[in-house]
N, C-alpha and C. Protein backbone atom coordinates (compact mmCIF):
# COMPACT_ATOMS: atom_id res chain seq x y z
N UNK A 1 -61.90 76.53 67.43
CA UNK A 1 -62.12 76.80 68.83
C UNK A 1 -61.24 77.97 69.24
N UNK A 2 -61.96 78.77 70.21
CA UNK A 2 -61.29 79.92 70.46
C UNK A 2 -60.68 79.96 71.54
N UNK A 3 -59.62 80.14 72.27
CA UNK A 3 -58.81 79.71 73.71
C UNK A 3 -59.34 81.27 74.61
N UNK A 4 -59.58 81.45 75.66
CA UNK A 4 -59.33 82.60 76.17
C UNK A 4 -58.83 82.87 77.05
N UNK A 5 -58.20 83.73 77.31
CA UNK A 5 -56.90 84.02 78.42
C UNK A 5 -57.15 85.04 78.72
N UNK A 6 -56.73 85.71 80.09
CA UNK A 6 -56.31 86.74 79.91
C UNK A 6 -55.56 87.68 79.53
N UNK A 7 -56.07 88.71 78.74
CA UNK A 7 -55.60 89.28 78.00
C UNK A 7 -54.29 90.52 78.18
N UNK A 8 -54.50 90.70 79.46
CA UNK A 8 -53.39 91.81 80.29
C UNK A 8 -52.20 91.41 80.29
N UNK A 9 -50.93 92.22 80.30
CA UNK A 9 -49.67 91.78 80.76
C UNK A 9 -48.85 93.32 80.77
N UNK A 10 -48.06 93.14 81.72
CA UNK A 10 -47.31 94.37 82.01
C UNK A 10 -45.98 94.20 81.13
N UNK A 11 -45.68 95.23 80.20
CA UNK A 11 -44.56 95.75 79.77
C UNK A 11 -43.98 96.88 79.86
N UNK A 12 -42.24 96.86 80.58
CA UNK A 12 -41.68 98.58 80.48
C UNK A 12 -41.76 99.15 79.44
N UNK A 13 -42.57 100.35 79.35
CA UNK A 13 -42.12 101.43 78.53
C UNK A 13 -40.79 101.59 78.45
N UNK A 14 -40.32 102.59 77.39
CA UNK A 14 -38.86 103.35 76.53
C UNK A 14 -39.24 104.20 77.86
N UNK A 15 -40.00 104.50 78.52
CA UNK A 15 -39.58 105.44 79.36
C UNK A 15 -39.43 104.89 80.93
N UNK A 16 -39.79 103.08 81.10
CA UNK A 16 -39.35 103.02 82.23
C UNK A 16 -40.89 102.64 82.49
N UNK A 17 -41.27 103.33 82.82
CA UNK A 17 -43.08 102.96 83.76
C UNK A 17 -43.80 101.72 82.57
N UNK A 18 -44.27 101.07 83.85
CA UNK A 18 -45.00 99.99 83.83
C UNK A 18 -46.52 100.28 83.09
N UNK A 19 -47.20 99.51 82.10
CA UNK A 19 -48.54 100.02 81.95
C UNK A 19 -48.93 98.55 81.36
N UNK A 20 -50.23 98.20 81.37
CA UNK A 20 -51.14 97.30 80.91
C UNK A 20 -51.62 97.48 79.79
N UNK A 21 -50.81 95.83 79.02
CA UNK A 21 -50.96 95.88 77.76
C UNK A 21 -52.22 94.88 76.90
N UNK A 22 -53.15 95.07 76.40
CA UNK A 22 -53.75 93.72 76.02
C UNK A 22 -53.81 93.81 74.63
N UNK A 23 -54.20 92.77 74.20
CA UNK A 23 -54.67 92.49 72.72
C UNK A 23 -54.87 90.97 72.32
N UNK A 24 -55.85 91.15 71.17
CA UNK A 24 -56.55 89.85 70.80
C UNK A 24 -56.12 89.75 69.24
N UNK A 25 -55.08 88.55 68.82
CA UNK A 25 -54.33 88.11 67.40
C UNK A 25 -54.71 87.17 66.87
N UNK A 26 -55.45 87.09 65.69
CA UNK A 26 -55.87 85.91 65.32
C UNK A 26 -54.57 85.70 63.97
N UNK A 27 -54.15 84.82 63.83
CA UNK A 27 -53.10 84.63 62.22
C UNK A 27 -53.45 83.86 61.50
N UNK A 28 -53.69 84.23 60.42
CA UNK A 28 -54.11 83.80 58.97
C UNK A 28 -53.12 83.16 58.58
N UNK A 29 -53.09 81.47 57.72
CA UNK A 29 -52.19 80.95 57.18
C UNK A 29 -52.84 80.00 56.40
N UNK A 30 -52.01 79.36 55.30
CA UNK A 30 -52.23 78.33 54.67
C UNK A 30 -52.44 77.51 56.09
N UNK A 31 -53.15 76.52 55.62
CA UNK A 31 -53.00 75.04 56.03
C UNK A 31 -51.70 74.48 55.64
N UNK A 32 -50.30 74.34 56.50
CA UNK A 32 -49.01 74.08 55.79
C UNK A 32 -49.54 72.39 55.10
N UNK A 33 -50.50 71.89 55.31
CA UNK A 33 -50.19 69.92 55.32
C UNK A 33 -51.42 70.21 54.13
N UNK A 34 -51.83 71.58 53.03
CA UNK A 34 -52.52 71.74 52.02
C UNK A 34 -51.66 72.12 50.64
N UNK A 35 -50.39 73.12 51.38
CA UNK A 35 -49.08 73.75 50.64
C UNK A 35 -48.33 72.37 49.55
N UNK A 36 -48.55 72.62 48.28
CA UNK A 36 -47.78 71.65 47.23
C UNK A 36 -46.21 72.21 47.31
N UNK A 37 -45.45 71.98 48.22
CA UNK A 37 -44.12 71.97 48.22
C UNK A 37 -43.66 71.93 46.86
N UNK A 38 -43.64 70.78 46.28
CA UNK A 38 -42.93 70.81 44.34
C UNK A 38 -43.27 72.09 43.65
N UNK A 39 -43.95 73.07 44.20
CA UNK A 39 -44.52 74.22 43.60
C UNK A 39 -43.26 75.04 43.34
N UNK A 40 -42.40 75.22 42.82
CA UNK A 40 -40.97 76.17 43.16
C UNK A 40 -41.40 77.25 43.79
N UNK A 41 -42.32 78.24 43.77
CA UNK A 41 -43.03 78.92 45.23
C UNK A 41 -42.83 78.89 46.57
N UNK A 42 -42.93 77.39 46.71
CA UNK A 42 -43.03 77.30 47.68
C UNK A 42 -41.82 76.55 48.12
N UNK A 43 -41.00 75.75 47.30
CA UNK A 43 -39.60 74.87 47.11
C UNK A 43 -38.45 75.53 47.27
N UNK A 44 -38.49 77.06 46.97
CA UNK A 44 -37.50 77.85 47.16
C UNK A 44 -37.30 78.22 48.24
N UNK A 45 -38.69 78.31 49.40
CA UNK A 45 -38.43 78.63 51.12
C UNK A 45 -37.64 77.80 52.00
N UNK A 46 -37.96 76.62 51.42
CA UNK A 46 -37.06 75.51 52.24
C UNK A 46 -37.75 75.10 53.42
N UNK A 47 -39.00 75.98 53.35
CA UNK A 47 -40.05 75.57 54.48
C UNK A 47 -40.58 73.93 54.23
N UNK A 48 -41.21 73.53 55.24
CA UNK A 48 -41.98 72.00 55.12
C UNK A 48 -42.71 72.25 55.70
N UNK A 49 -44.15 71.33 55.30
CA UNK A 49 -45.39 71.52 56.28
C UNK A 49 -45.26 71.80 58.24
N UNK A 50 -44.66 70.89 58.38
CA UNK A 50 -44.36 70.59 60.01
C UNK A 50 -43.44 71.43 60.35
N UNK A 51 -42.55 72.17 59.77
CA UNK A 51 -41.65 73.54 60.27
C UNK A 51 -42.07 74.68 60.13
N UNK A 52 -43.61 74.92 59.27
CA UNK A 52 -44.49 76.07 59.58
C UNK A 52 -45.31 75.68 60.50
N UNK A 53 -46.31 74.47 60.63
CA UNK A 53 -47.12 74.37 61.79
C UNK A 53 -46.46 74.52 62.98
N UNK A 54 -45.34 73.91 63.35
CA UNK A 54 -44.50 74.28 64.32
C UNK A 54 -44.14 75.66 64.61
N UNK A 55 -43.51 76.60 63.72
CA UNK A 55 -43.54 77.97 64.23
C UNK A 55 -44.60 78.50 64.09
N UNK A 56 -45.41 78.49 63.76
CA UNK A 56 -46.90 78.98 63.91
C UNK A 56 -47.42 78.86 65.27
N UNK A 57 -47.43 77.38 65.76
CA UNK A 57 -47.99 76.99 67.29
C UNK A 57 -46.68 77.96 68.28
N UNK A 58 -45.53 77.82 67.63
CA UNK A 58 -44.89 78.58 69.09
C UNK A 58 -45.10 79.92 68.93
N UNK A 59 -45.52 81.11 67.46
CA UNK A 59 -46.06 82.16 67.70
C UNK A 59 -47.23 82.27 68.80
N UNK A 60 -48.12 81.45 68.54
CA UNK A 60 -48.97 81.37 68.93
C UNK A 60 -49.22 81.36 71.00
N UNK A 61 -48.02 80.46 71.02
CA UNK A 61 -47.95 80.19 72.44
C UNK A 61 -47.16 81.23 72.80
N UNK A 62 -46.13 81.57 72.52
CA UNK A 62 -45.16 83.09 72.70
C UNK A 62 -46.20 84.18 72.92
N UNK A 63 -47.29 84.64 72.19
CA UNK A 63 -48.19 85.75 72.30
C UNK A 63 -49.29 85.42 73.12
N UNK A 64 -49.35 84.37 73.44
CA UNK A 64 -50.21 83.60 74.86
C UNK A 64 -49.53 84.03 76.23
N UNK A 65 -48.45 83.35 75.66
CA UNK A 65 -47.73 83.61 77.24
C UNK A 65 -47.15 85.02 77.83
N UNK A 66 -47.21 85.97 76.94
CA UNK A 66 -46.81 87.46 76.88
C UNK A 66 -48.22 88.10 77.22
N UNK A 67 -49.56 87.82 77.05
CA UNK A 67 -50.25 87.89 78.08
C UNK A 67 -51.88 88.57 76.86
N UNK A 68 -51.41 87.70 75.22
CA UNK A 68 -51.88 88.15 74.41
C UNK A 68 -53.03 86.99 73.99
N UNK A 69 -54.20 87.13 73.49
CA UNK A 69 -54.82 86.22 73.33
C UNK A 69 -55.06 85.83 71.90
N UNK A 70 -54.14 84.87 70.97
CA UNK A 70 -53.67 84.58 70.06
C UNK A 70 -54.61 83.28 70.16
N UNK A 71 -55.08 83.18 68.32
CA UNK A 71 -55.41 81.70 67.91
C UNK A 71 -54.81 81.73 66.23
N UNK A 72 -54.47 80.32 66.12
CA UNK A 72 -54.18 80.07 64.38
C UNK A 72 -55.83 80.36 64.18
N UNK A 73 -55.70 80.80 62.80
CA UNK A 73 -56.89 80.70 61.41
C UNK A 73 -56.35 79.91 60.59
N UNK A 74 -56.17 78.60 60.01
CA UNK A 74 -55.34 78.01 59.05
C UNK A 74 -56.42 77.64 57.95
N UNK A 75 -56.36 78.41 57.08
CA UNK A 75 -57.38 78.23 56.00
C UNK A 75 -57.04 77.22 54.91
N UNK A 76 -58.31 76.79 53.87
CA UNK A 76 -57.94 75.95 52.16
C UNK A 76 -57.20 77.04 51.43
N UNK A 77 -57.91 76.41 50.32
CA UNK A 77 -57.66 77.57 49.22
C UNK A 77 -58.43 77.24 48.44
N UNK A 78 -59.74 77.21 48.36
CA UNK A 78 -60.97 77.36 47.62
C UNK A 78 -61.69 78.64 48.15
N UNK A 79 -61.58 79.19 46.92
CA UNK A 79 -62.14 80.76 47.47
C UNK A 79 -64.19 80.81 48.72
N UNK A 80 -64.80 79.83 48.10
CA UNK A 80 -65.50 79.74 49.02
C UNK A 80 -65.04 79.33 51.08
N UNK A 81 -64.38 78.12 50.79
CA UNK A 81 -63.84 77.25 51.72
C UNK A 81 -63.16 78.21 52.53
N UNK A 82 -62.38 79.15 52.10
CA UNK A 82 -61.24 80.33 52.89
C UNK A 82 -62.50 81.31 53.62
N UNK A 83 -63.54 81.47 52.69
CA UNK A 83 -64.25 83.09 52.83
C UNK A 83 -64.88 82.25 54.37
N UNK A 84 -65.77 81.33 54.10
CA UNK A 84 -66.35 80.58 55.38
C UNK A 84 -65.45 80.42 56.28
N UNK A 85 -64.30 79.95 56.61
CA UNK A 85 -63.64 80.01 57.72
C UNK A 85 -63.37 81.03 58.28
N UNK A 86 -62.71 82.24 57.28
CA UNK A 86 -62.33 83.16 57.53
C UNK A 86 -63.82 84.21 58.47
N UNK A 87 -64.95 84.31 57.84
CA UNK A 87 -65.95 84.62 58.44
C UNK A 87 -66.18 84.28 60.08
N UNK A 88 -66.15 82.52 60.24
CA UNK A 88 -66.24 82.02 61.40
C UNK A 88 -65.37 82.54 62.17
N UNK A 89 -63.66 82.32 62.16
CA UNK A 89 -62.73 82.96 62.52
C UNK A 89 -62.95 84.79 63.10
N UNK A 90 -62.81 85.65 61.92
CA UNK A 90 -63.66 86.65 62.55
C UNK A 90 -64.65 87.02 63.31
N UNK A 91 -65.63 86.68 63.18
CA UNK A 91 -66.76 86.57 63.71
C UNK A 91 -67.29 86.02 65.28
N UNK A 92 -65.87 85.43 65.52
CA UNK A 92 -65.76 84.71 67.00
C UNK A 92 -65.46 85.43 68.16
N UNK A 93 -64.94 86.96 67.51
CA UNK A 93 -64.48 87.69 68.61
C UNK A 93 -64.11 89.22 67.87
N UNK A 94 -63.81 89.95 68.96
CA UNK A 94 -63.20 90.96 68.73
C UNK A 94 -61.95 91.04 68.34
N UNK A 95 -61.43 91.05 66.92
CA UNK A 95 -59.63 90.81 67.17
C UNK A 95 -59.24 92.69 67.20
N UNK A 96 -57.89 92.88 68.10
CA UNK A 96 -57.36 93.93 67.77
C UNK A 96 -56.59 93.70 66.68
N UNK A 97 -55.98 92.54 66.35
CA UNK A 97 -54.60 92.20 64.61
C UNK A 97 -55.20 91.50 64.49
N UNK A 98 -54.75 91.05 63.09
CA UNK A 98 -54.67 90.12 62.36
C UNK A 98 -53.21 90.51 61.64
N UNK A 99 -52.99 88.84 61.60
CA UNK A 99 -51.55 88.65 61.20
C UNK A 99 -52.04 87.71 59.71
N UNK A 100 -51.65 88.25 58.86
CA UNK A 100 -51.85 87.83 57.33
C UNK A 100 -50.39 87.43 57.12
N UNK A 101 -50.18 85.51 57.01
CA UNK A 101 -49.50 85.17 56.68
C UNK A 101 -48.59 85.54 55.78
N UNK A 102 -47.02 84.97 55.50
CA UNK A 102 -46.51 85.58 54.17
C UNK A 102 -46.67 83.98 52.95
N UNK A 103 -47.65 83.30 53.26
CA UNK A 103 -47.69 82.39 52.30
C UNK A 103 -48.47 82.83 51.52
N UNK A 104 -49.67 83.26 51.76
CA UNK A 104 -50.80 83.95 51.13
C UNK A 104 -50.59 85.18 50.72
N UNK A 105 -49.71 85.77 51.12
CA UNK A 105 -49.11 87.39 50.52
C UNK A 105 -48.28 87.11 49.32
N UNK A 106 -47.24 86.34 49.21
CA UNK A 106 -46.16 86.53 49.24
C UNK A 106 -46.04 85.82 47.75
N UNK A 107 -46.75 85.32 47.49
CA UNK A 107 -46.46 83.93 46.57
C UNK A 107 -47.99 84.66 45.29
N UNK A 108 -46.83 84.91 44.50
CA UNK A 108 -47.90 85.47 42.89
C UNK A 108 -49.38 84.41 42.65
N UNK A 109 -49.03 83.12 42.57
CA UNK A 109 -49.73 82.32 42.46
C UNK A 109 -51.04 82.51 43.31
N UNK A 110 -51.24 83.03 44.72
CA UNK A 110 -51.90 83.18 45.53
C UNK A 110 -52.56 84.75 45.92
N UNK A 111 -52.28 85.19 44.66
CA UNK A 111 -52.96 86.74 44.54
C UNK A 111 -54.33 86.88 44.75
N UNK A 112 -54.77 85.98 43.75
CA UNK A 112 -56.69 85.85 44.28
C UNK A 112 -56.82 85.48 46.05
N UNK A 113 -56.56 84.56 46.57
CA UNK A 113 -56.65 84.28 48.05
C UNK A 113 -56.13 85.41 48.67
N UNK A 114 -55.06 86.36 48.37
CA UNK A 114 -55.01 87.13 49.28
C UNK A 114 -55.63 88.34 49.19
N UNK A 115 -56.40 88.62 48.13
CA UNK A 115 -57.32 89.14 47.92
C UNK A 115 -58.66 89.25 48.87
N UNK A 116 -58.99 87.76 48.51
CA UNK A 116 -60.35 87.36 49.61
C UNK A 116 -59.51 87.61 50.81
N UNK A 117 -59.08 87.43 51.18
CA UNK A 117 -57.95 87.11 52.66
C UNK A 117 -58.76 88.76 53.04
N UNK A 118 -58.22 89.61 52.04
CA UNK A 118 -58.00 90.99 52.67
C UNK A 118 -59.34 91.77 52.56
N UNK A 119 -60.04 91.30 51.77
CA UNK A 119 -62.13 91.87 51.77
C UNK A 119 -62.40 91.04 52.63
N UNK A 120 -62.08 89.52 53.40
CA UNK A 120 -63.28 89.54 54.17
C UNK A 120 -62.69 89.70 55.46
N UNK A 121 -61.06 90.35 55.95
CA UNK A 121 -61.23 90.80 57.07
C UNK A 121 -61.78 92.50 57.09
N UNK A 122 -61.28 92.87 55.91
CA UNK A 122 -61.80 94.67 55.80
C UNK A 122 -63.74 94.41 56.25
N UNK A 123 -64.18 93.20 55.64
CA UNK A 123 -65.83 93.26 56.08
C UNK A 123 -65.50 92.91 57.66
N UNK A 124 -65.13 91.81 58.11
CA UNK A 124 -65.77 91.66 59.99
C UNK A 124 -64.42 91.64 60.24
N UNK A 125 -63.43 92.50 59.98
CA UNK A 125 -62.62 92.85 61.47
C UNK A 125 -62.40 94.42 61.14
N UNK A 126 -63.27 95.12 60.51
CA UNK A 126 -62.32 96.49 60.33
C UNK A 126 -61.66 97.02 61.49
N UNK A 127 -62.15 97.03 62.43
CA UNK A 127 -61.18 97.77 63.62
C UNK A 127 -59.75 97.36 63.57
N UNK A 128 -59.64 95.91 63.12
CA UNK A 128 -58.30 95.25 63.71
C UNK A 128 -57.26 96.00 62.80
N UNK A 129 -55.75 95.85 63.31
CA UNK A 129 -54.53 96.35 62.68
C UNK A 129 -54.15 95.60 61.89
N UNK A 130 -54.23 95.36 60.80
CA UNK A 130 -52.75 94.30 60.05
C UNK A 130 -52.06 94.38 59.71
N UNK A 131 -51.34 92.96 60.18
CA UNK A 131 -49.37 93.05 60.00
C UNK A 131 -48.83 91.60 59.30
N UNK A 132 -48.18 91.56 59.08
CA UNK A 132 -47.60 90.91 57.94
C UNK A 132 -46.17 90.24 58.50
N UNK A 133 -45.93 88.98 58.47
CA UNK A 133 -44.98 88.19 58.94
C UNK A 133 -44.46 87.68 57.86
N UNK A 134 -42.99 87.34 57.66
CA UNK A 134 -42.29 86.81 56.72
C UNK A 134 -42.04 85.74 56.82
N UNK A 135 -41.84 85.10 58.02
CA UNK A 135 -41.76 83.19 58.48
C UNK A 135 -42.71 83.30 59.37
N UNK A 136 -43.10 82.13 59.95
CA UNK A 136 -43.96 82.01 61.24
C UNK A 136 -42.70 82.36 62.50
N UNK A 137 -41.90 82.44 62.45
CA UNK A 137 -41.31 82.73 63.86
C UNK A 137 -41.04 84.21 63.97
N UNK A 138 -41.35 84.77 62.87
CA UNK A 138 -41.40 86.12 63.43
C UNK A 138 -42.88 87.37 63.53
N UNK A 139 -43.54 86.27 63.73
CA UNK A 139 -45.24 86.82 64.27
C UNK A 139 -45.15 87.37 65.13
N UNK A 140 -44.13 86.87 66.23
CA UNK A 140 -44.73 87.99 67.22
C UNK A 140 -44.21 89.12 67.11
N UNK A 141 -43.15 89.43 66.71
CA UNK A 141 -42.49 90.67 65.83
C UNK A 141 -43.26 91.49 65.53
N UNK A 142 -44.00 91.13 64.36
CA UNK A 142 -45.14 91.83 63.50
C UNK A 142 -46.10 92.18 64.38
N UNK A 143 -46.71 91.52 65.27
CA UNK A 143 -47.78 91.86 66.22
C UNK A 143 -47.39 92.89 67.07
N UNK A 144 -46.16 93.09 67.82
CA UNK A 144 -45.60 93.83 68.61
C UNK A 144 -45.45 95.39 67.64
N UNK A 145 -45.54 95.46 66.43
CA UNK A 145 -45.37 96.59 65.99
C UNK A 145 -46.44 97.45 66.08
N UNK A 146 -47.63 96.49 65.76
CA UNK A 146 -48.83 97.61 66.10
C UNK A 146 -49.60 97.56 67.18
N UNK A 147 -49.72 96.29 68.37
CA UNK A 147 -50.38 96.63 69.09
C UNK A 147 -49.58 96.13 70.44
């Protein structure tokens, strides 16, 4: 389901004047409650399912409330199962970003998925920017760089 907000919000410029900012972020992630923790991959972050869904939802609400219209994409990892969501996901809207998790980047094991990850937004989002987050709490970081 797609939330919609409005998308406007005023931020000072480096130079002082006020201007109207919008943009539409969708973020790509594992499903954290799909992630095999015992994986040393993934054992070495020190992450847990419920301390990524959690910073994920407050990216999420942080770039809401800044006046951005943000939804999770939390995909499988069956290369069909990802491509179909990921399609639906796209396909729901216009995104200006996409935020490509660092679980799916980041982790050797997950080279094929981020593969698909990255052909089927190049097919239905080419316009959008992508940026790349290293934890979930620093999404909105990454988003703020390009749009």
């Amino acid at each position: 389901m797609v939330r919609i907000v409005d998308t406007r919000r005023e931020q000072v410029t480096r130079a002082g004047y006020r201007d109207l900012v919008s943009g539409s972020v969708v973020v790509i992630g594992i499903d954290p409650y799909l992630i095999d923790f015992s994986n040393p991959e993934f054992a070495s972050t020190g992450l847990t399912a419920d301390g990524i869904q959690a910073g994920l939802e407050q990216s999420a609400d942080i770039l809401n409330a800044e006046g951005y219209t943000a939804e999770l994409c939390l995909i499988g990892l069956t290369p069909d199962e990802v491509t179909a969501q990921l399609k639906r996901a796209l396909d729901a809207r216009q995104w200006d970003c996409v935020v490509i998790g660092a679980g799916i980047r980041a982790m050797p094991s997950n080279l094929e998925l981020f593969e698909i990850v990255l052909n089927v937004v190049h097919t239905h989002a080419s316009q959008a920017k992508i940026c790349f987050n290293t934890v979930p709490t620093d999404t909105v970081a990454a988003v703020e760089r390009w749009i």
